[in-house]
Protein backbone atom coordinates (compact mmCIF):
# COMPACT_ATOMS: atom_id res chain seq x y z
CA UNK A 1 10.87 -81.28 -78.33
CA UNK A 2 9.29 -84.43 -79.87
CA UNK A 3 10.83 -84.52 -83.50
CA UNK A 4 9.15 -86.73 -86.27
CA UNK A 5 11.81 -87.81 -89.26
CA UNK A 6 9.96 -89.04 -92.39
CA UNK A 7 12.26 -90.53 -95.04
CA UNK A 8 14.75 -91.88 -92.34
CA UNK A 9 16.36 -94.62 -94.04
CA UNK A 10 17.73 -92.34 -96.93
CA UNK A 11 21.12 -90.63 -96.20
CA UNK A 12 19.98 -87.36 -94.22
CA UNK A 13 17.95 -89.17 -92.22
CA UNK A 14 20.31 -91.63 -90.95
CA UNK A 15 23.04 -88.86 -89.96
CA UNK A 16 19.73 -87.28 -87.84
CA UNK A 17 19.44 -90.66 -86.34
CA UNK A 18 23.13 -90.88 -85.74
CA UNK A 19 22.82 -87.36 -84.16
CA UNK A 20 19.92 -88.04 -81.59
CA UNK A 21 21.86 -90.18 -79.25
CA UNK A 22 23.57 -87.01 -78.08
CA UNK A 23 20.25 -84.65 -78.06
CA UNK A 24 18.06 -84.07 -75.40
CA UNK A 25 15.08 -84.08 -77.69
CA UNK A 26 12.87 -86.83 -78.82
CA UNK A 27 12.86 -88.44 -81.76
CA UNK A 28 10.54 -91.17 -83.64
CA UNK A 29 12.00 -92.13 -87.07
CA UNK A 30 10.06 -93.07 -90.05
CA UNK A 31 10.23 -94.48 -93.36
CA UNK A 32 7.68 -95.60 -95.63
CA UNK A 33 7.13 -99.08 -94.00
CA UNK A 34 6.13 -96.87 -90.49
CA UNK A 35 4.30 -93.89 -91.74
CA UNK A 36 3.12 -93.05 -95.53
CA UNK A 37 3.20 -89.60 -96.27
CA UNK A 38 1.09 -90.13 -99.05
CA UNK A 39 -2.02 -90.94 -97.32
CA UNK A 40 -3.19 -88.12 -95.23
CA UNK A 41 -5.17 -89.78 -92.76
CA UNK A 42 -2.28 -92.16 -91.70
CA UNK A 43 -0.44 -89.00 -90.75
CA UNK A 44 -3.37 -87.61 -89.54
CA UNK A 45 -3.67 -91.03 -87.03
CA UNK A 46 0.37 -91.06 -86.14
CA UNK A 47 0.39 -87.48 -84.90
CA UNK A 48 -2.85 -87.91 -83.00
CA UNK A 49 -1.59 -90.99 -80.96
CA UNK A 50 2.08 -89.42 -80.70
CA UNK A 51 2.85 -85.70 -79.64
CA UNK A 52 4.94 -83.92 -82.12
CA UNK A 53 6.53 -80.68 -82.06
CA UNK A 54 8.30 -80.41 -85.19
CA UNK A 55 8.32 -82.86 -88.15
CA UNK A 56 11.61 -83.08 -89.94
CA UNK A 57 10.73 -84.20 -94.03
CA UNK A 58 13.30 -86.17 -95.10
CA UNK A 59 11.53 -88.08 -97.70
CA UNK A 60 11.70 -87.79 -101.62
CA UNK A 61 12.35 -88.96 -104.81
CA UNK A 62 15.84 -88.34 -106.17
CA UNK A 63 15.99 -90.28 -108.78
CA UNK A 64 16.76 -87.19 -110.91
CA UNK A 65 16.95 -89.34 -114.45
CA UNK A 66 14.18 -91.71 -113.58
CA UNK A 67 11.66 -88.88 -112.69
CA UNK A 68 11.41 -87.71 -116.23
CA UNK A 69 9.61 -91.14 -117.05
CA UNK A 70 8.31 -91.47 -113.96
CA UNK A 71 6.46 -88.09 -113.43
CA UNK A 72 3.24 -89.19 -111.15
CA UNK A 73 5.94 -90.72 -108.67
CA UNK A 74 7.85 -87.84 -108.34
CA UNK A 75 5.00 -85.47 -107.70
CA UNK A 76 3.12 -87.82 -104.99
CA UNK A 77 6.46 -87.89 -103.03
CA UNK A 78 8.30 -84.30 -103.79
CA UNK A 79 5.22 -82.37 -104.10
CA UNK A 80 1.53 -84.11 -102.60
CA UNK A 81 3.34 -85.16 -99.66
CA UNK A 82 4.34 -81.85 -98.64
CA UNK A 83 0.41 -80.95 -98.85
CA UNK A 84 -0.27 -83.61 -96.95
CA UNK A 85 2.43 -82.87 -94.25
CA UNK A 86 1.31 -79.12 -94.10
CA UNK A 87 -2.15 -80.06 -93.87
CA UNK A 88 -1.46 -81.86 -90.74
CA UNK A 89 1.12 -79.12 -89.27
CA UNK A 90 -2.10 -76.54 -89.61
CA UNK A 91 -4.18 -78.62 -88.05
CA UNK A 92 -1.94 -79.83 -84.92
CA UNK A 93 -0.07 -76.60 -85.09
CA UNK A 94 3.51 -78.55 -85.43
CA UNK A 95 6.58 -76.95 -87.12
CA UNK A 96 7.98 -78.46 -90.26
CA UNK A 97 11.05 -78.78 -92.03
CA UNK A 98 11.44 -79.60 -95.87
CA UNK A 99 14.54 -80.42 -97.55
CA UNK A 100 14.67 -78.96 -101.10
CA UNK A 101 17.07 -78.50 -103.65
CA UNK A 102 19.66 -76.46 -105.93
CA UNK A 103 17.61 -77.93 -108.97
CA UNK A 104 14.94 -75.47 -108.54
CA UNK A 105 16.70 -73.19 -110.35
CA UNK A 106 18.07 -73.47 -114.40
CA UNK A 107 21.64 -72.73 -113.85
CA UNK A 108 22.37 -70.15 -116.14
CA UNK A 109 23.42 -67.42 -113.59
CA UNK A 110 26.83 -67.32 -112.85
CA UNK A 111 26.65 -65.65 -109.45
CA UNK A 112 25.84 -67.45 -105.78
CA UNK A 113 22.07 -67.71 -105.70
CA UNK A 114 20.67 -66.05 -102.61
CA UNK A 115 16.49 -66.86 -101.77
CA UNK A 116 14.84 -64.29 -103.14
CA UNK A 117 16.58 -65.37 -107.00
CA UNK A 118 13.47 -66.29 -109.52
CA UNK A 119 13.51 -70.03 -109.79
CA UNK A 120 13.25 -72.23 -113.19
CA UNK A 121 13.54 -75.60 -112.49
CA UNK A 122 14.10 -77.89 -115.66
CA UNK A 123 13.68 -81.09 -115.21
CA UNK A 124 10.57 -83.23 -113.55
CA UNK A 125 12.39 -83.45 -110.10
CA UNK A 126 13.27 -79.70 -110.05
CA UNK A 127 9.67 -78.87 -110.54
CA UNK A 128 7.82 -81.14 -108.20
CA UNK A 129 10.80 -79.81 -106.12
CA UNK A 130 9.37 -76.30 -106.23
CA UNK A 131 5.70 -77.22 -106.23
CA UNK A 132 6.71 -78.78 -102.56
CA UNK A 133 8.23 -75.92 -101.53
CA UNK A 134 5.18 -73.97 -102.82
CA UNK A 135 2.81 -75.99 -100.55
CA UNK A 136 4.57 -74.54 -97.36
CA UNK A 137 5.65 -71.89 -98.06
CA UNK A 138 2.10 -70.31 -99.24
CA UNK A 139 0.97 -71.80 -95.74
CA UNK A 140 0.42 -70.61 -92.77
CA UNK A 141 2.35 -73.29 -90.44
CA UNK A 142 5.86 -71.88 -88.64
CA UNK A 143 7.97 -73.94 -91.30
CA UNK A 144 11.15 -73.82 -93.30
CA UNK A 145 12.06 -75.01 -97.04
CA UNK A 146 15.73 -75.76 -96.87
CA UNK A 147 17.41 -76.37 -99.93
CA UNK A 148 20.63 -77.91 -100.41
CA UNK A 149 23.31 -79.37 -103.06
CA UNK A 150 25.23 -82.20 -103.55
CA UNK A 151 24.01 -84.16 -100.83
CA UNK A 152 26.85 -87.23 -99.45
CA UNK A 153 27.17 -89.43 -96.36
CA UNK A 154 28.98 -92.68 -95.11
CA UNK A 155 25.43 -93.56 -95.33
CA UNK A 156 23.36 -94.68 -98.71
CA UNK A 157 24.41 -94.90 -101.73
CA UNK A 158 25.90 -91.31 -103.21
CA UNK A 159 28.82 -89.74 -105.55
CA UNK A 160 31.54 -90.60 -103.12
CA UNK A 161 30.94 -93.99 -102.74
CA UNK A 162 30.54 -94.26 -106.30
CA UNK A 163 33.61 -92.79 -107.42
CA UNK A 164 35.66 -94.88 -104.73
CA UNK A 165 33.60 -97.66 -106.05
CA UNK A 166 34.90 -97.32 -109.66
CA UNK A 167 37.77 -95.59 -108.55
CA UNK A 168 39.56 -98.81 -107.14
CA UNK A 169 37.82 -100.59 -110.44
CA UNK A 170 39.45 -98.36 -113.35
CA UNK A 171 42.42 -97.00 -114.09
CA UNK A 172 40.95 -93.34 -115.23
CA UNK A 173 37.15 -91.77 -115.14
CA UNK A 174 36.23 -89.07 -116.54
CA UNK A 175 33.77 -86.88 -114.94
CA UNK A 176 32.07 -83.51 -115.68
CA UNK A 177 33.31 -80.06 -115.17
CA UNK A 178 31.35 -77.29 -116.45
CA UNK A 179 28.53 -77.99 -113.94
CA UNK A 180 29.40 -76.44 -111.05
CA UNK A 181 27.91 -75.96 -107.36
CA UNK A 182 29.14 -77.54 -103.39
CA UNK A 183 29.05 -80.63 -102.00
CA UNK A 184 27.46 -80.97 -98.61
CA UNK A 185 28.03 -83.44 -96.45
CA UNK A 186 24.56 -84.58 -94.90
CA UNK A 187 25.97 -84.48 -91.16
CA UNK A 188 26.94 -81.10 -91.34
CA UNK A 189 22.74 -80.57 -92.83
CA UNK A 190 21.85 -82.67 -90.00
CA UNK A 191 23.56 -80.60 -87.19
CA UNK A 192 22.15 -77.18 -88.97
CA UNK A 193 18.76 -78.52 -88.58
CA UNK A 194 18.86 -79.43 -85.16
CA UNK A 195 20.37 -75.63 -84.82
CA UNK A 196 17.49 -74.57 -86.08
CA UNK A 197 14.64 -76.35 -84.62
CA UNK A 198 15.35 -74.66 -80.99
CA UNK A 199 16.58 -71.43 -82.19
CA UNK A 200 14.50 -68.56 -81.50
CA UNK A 201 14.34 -67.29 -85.31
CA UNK A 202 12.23 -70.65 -85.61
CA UNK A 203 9.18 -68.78 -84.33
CA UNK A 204 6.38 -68.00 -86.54
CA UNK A 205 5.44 -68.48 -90.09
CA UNK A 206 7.88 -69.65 -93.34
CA UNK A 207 11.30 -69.09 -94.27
CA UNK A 208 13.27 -70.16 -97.25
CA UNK A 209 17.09 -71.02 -96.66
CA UNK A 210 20.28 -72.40 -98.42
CA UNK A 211 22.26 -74.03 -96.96
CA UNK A 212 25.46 -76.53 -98.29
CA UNK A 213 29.12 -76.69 -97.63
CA UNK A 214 31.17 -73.57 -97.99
CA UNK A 215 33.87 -72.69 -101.31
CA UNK A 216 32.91 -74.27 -105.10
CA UNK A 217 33.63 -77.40 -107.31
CA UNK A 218 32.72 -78.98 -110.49
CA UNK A 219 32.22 -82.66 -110.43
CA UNK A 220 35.43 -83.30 -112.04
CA UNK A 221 37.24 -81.18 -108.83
CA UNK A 222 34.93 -82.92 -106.62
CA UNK A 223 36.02 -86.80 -108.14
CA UNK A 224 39.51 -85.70 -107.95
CA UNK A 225 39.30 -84.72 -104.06
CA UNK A 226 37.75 -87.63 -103.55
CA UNK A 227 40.48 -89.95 -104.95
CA UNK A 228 43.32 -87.85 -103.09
CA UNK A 229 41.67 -87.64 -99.53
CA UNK A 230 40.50 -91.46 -100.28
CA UNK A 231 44.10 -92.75 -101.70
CA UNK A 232 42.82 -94.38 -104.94
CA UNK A 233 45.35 -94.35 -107.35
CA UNK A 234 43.09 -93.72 -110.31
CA UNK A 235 43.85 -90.91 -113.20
CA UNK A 236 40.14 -88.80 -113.26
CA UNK A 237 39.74 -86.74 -116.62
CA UNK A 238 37.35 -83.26 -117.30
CA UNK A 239 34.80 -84.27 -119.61
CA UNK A 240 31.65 -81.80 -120.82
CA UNK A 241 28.31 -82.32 -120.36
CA UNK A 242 27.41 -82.85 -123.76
CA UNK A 243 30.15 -85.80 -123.09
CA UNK A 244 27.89 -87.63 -120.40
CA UNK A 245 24.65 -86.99 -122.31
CA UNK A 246 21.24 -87.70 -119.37
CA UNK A 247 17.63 -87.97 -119.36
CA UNK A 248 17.32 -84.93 -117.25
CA UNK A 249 19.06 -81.98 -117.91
CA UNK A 250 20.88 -80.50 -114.93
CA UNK A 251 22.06 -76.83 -114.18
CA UNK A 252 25.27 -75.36 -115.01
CA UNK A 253 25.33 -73.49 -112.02
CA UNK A 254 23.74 -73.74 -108.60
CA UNK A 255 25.93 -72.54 -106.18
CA UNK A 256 23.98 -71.17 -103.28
CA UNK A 257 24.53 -68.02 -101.32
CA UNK A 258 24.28 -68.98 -97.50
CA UNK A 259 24.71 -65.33 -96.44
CA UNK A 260 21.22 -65.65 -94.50
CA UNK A 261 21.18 -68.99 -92.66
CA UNK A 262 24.85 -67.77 -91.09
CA UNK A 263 23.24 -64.64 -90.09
CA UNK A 264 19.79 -65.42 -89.12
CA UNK A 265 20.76 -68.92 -87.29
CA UNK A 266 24.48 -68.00 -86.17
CA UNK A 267 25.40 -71.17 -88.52
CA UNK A 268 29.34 -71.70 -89.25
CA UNK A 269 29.72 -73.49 -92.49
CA UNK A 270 32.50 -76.16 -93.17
CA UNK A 271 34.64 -75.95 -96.10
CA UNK A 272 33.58 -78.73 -98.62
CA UNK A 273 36.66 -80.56 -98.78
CA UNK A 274 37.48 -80.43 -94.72
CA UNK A 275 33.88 -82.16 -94.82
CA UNK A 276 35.15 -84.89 -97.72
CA UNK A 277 37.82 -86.14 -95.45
CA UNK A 278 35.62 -86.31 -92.32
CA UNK A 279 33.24 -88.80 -94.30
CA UNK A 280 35.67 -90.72 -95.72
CA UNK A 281 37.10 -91.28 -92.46
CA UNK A 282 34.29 -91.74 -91.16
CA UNK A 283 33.46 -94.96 -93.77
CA UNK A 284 36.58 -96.39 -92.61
CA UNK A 285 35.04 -97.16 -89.41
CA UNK A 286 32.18 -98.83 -90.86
């Protein structure tokens, strides 16, 4: 297959780029200086002068805080660029991926959310969230919304490297712990994908899918695994939300049921923290 990444620079896209040296498919990776997925007719041109099978949409804003001031943003990248990317699929008839979120939904349920659970996003980046995953999935194009949690890599700039950051800075953090969900480390996303793309389930019309690490955390147990696999002698302390207040609120509870990616796609799940220690040894490389 020729595979088109938008949003390659960020941290999923780089593990996809770190993952095509060892794939027999073809890839052309993007970021906003190669291809804007806010002007349709520049996508429009790209996929006319290159052959693509499946686009892979990497791209958003995540700037979960910032988005509440900075609404028009959000919605050009999380929402209008999905219509512009589905526009394109129906017209070339190419497959697309999307890569949603947990923040879709409001976090007051207390059990793992499976698909078909009503969403109620409540922040700005939760709802132009959705209102991508609208655009495809109320298309026609053989697609797929996944949504994930937590999102880490040796790449970018994420949670990990923050707490190791301030970690080896201060003597004791506190971080939250009555907002719960999973980490996922982006290579084990990046490997799903691929899965997915040349599985026969990938045949015709839209799914929806969850997918993160296996097992549970707060932020607080997340911080403290962190500092243990890491070695960082630093004391990290539970604090509440109402602690830590933020622009955006963000939900109590978004832990995601994978029950259907594992069955449709034959996809084994990692364990959250036997993924930790494979990225932080993987950053000692770097």
């Amino acid at each position: 297959m020729n595979i088109l990444v938008t949003g390659a620079n960020g941290q999923l896209g780089s593990e996809l780029r770190a993952l095509s040296d060892q794939s027999s498919h073809s890839f052309i990776f993007t970021d906003v200086n190669e291809l804007d997925i806010l002007n349709a007719d520049a996508i429009q041109e790209f996929v006319k002068n290159n052959p693509i099978d499946v686009i892979i949409n990497c791209a958003a804003y995540t700037a979960v805080d910032k988005a509440e001031e900075d609404v028009e943003t959000a919605r050009a990248l999380n929402a209008l660029a999905v219509s512009n990317l589905v526009s394109v699929c129906e017209d070339k008839n190419i497959k697309l991926i999307h890569i949603s979120t947990d923040y879709v939904f409001d976090g007051h349920n207390f059990k793992p959310l499976e698909e078909h659970c009503p969403v109620a996003p409540i922040g700005v980046y939760g709802k132009t969230k959705r209102e991508g995953e609208e655009y495809l999935l109320n298309s026609k194009i053989t697609g797929a919304v996944i949504r994930t949690s937590w999102l880490y890599s040796s790449y970018g700039n994420n949670f990990v490297k923050s707490m190791m950051r301030l970690g080896r800075e201060k003597n004791e953090l506190g971080v939250i712990f009555d907002q719960i969900g999973t980490p996922t480390y982006a290579a084990d996303l990046a490997q799903t994908i691929l899965t997915i793309c040349q599985h026969p389930s990938f045949g015709c019309g839209s799914k929806l899918i969850h997918y993160s690490n296996e097992g549970v955390a707060s932020w607080y147990d997340f911080a403290s695994a962190i500092m243990e696999i890491a070695g960082i002698d630093c004391c990290v302390k539970p604090i509440e939300t109402k602690d830590y207040p933020t622009p955006a609120a963000r939900p109590y509870y978004s832990v995601m049921n994978k029950a259907l990616i594992k069955e449709e796609f034959g996809i084994e799940i990692p364990y959250w923290r036997d993924s930790l220690r494979k990225c932080i040894e993987r950053m000692k490389e770097f």
